[in-house]
PDB file of N, CA and C in Angstrom:
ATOM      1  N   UNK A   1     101.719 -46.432 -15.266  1.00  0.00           N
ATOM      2  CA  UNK A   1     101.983 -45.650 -14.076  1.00  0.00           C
ATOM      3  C   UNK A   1     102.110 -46.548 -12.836  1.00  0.00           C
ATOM      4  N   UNK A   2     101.294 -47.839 -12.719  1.00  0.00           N
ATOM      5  CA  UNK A   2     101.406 -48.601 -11.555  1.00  0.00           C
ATOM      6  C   UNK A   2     102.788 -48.974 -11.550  1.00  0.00           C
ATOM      7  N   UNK A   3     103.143 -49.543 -12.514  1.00  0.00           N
ATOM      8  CA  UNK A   3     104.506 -50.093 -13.109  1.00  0.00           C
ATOM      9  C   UNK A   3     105.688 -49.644 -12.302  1.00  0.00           C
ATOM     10  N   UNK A   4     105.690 -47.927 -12.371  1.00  0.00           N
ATOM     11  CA  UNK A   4     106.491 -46.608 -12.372  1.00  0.00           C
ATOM     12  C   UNK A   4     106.420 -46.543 -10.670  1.00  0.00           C
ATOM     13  N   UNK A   5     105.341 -47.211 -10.522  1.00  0.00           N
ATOM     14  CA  UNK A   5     104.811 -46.699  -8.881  1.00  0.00           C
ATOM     15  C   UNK A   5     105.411 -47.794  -8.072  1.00  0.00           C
ATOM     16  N   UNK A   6     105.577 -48.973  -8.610  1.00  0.00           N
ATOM     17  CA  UNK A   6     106.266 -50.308  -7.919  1.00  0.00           C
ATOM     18  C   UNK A   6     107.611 -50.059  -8.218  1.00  0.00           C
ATOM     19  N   UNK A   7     108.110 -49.248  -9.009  1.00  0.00           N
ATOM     20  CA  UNK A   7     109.784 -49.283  -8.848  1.00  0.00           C
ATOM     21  C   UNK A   7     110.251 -47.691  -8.120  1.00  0.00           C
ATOM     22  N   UNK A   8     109.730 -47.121  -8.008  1.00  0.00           N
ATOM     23  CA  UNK A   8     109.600 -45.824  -7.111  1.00  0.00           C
ATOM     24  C   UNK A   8     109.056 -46.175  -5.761  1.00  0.00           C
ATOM     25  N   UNK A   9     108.285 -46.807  -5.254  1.00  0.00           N
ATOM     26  CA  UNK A   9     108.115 -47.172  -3.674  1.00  0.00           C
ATOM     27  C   UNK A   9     107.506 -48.770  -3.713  1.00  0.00           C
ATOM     28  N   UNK A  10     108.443 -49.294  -3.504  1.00  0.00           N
ATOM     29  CA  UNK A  10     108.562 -50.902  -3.733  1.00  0.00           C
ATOM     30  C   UNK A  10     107.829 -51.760  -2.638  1.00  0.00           C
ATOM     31  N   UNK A  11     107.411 -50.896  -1.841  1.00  0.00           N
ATOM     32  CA  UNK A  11     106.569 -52.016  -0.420  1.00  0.00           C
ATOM     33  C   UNK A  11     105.333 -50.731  -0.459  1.00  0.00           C
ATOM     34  N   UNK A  12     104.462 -50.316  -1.171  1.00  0.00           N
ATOM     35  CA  UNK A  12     103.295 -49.561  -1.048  1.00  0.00           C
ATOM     36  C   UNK A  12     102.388 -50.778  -1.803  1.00  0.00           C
ATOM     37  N   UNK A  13     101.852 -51.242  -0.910  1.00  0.00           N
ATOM     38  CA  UNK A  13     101.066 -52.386  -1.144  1.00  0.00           C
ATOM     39  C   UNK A  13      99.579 -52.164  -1.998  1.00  0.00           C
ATOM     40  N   UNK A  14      98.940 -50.793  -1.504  1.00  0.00           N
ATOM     41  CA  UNK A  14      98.124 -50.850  -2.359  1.00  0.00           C
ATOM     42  C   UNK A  14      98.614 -50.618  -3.977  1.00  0.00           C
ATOM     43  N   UNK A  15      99.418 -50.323  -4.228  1.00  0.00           N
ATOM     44  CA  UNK A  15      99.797 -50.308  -5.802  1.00  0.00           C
ATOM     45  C   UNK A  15      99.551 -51.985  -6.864  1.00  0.00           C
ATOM     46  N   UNK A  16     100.263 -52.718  -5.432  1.00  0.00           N
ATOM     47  CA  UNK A  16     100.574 -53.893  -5.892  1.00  0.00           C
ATOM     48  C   UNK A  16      99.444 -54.858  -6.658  1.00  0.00           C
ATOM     49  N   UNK A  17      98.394 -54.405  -5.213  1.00  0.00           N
ATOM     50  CA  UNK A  17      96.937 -54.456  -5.150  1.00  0.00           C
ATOM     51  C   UNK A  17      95.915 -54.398  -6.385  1.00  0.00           C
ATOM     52  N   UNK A  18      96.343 -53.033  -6.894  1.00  0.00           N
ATOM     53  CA  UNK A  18      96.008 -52.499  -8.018  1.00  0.00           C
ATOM     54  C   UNK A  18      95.974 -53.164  -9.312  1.00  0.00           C
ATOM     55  N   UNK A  19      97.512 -53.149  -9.420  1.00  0.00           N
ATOM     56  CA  UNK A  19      97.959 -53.781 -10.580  1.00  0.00           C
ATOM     57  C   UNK A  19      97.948 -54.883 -10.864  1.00  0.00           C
ATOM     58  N   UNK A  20      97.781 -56.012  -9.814  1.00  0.00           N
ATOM     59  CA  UNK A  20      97.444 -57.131 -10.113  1.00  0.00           C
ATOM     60  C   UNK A  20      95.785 -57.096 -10.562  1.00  0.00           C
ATOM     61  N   UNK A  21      94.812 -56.718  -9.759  1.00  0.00           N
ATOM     62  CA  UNK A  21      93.473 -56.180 -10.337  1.00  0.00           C
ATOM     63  C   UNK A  21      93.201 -56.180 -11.463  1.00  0.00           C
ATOM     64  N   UNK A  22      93.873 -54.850 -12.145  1.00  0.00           N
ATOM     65  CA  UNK A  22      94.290 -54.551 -13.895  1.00  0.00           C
ATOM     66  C   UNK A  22      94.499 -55.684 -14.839  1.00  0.00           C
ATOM     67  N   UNK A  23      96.043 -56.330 -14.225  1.00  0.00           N
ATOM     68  CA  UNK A  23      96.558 -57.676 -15.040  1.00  0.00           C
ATOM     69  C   UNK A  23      95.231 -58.794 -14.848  1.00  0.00           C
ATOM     70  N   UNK A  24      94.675 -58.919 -14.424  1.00  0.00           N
ATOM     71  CA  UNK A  24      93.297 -59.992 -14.700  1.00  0.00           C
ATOM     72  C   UNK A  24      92.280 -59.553 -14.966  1.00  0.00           C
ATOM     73  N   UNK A  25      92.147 -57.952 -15.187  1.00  0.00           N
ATOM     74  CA  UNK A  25      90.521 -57.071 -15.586  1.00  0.00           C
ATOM     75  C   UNK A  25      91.309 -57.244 -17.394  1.00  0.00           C
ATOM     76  N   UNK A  26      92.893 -57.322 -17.865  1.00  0.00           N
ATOM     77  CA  UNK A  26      93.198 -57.162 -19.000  1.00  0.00           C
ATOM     78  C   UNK A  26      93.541 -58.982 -19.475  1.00  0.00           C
ATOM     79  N   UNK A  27      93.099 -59.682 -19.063  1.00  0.00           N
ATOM     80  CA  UNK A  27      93.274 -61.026 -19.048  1.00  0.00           C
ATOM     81  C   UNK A  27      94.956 -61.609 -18.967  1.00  0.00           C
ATOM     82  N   UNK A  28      95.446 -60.881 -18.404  1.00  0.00           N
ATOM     83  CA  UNK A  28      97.038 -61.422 -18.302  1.00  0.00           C
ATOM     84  C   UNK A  28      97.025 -62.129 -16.873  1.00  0.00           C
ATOM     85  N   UNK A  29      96.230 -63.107 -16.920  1.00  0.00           N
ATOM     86  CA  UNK A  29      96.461 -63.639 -14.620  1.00  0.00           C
ATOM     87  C   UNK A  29      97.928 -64.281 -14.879  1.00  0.00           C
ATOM     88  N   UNK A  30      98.771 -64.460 -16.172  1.00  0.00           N
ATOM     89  CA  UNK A  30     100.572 -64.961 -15.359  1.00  0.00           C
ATOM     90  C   UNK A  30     100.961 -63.775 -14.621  1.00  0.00           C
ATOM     91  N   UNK A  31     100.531 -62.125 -15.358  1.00  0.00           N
ATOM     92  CA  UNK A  31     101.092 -61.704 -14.280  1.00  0.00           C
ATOM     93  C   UNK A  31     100.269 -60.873 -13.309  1.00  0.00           C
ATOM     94  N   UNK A  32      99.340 -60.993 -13.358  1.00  0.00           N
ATOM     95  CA  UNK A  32      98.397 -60.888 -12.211  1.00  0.00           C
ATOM     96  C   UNK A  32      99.049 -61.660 -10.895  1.00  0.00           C
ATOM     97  N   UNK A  33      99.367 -63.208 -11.148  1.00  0.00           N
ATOM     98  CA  UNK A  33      99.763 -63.959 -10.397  1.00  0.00           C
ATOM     99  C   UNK A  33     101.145 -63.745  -9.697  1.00  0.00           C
ATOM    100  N   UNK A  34     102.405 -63.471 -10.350  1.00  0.00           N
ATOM    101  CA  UNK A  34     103.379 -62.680 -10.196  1.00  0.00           C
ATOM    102  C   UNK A  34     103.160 -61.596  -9.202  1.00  0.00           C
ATOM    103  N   UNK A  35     102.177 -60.586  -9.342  1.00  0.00           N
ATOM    104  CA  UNK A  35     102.281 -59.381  -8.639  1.00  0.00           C
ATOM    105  C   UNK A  35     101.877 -59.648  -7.799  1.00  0.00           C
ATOM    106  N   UNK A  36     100.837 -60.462  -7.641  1.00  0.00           N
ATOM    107  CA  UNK A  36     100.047 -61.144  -6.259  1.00  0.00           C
ATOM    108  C   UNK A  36     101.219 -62.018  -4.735  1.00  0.00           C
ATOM    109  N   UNK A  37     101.354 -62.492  -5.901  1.00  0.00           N
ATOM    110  CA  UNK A  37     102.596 -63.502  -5.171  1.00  0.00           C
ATOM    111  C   UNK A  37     103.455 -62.540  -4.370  1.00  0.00           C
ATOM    112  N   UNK A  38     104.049 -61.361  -5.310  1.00  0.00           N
ATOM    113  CA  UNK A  38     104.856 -60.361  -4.344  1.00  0.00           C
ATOM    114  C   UNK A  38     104.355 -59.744  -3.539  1.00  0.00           C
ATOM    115  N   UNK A  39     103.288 -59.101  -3.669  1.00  0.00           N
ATOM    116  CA  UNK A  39     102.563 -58.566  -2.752  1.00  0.00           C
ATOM    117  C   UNK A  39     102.371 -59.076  -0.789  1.00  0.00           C
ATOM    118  N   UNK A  40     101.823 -60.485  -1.331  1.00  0.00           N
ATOM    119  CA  UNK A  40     101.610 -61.281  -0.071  1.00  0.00           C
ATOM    120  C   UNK A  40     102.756 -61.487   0.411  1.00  0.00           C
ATOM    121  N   UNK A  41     103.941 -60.675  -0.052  1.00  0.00           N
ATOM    122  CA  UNK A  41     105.372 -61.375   0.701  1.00  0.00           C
ATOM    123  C   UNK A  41     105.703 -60.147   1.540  1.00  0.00           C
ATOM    124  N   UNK A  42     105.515 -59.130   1.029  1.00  0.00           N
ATOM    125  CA  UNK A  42     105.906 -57.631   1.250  1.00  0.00           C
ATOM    126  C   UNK A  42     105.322 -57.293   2.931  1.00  0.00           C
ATOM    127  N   UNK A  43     106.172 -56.470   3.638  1.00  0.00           N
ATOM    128  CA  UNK A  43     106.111 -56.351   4.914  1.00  0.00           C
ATOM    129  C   UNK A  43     104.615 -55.617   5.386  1.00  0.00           C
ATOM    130  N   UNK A  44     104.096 -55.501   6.618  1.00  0.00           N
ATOM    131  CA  UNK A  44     103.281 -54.489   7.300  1.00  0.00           C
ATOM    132  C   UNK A  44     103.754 -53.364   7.545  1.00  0.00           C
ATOM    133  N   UNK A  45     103.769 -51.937   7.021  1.00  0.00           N
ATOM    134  CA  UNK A  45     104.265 -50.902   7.278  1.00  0.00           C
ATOM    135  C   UNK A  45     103.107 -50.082   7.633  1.00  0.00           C
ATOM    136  N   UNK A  46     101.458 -49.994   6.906  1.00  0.00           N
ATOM    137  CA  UNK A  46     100.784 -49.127   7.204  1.00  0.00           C
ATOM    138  C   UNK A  46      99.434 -50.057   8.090  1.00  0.00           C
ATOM    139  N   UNK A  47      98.858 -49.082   8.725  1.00  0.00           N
ATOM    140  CA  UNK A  47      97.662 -50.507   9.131  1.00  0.00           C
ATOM    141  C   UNK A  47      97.044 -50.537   8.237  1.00  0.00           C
ATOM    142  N   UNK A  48      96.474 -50.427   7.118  1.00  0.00           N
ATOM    143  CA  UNK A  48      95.899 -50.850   5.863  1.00  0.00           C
ATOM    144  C   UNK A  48      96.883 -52.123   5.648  1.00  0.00           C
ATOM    145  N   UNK A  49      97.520 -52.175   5.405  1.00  0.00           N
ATOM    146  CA  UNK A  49      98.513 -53.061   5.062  1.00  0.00           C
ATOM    147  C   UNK A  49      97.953 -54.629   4.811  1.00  0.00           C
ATOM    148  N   UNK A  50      97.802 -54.937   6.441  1.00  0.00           N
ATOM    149  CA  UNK A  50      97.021 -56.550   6.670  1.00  0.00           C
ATOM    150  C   UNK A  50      95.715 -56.859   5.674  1.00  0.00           C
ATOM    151  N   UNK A  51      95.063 -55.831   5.897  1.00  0.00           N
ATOM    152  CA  UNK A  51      93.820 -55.978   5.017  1.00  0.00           C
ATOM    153  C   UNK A  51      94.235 -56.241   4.117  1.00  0.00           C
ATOM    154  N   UNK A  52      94.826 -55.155   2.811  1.00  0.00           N
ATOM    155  CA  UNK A  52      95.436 -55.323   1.327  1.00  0.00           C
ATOM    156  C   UNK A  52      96.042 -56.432   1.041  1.00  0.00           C
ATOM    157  N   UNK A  53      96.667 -57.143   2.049  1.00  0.00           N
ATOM    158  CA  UNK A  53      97.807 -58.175   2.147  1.00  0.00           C
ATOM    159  C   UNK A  53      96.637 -59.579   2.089  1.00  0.00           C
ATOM    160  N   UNK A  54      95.518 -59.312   2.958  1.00  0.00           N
ATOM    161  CA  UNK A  54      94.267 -60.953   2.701  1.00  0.00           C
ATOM    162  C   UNK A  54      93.390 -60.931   2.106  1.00  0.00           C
ATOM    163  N   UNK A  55      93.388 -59.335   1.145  1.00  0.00           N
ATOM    164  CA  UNK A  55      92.472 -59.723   0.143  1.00  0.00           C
ATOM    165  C   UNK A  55      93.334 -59.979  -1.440  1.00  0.00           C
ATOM    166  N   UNK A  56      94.421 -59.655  -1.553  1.00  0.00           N
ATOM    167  CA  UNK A  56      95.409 -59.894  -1.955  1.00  0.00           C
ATOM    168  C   UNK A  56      95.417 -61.647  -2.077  1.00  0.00           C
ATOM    169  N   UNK A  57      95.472 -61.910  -0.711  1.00  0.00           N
ATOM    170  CA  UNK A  57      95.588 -63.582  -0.572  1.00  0.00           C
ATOM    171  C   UNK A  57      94.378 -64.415  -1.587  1.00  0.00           C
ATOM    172  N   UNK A  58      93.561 -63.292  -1.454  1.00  0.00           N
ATOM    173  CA  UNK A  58      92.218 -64.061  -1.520  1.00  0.00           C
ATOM    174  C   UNK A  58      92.161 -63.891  -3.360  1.00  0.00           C
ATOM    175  N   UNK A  59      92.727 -62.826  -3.845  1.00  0.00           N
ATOM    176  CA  UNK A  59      92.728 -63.027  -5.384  1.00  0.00           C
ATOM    177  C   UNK A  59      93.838 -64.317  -5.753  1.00  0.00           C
ATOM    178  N   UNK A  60      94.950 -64.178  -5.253  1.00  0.00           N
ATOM    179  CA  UNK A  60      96.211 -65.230  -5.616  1.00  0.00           C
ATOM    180  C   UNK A  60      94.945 -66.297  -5.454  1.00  0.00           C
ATOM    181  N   UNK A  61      94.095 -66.550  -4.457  1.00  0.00           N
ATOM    182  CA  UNK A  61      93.724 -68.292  -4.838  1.00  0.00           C
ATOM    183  C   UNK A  61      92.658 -68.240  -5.591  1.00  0.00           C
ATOM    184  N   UNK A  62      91.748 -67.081  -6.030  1.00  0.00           N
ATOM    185  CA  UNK A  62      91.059 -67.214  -7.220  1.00  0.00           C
ATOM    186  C   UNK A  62      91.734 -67.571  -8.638  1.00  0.00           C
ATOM    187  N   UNK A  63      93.023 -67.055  -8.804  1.00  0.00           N
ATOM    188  CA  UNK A  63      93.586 -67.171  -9.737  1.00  0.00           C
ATOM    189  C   UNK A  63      94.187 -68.290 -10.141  1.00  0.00           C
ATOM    190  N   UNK A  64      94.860 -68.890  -9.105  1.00  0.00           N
ATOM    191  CA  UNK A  64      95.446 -70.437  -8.949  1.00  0.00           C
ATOM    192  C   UNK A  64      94.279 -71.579  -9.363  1.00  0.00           C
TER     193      UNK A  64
END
């Protein structure tokens, strides 16, 4: 469903959030890392946004 949810609204950041979460709670961090990576690229649209966007940051460098 996250999957479904990133190609149906493509800059809703908490999804991104999510699913990268998942991909390293299911031991996949290549694409944990992937989703992360996009995430931190994706614009500010909501004020949640910034937040999601540096903790986001903050998994990409656990993972790296």
């Amino acid at each position: 469903y996250l999957e479904k949810c990133r190609q149906t609204e493509p800059y809703y950041v908490l999804n991104y959030l999510i699913l990268a979460k998942s991909y390293q709670a299911n031991n996949n961090p290549t694409k944990a890392i992937e989703v992360t990576k996009q995430l931190v690229k994706l614009p500010i649209r909501t004020p949640d946004d910034a937040t999601l966007k540096t903790e986001g940051q903050k998994l990409l460098d656990s993972l790296q």
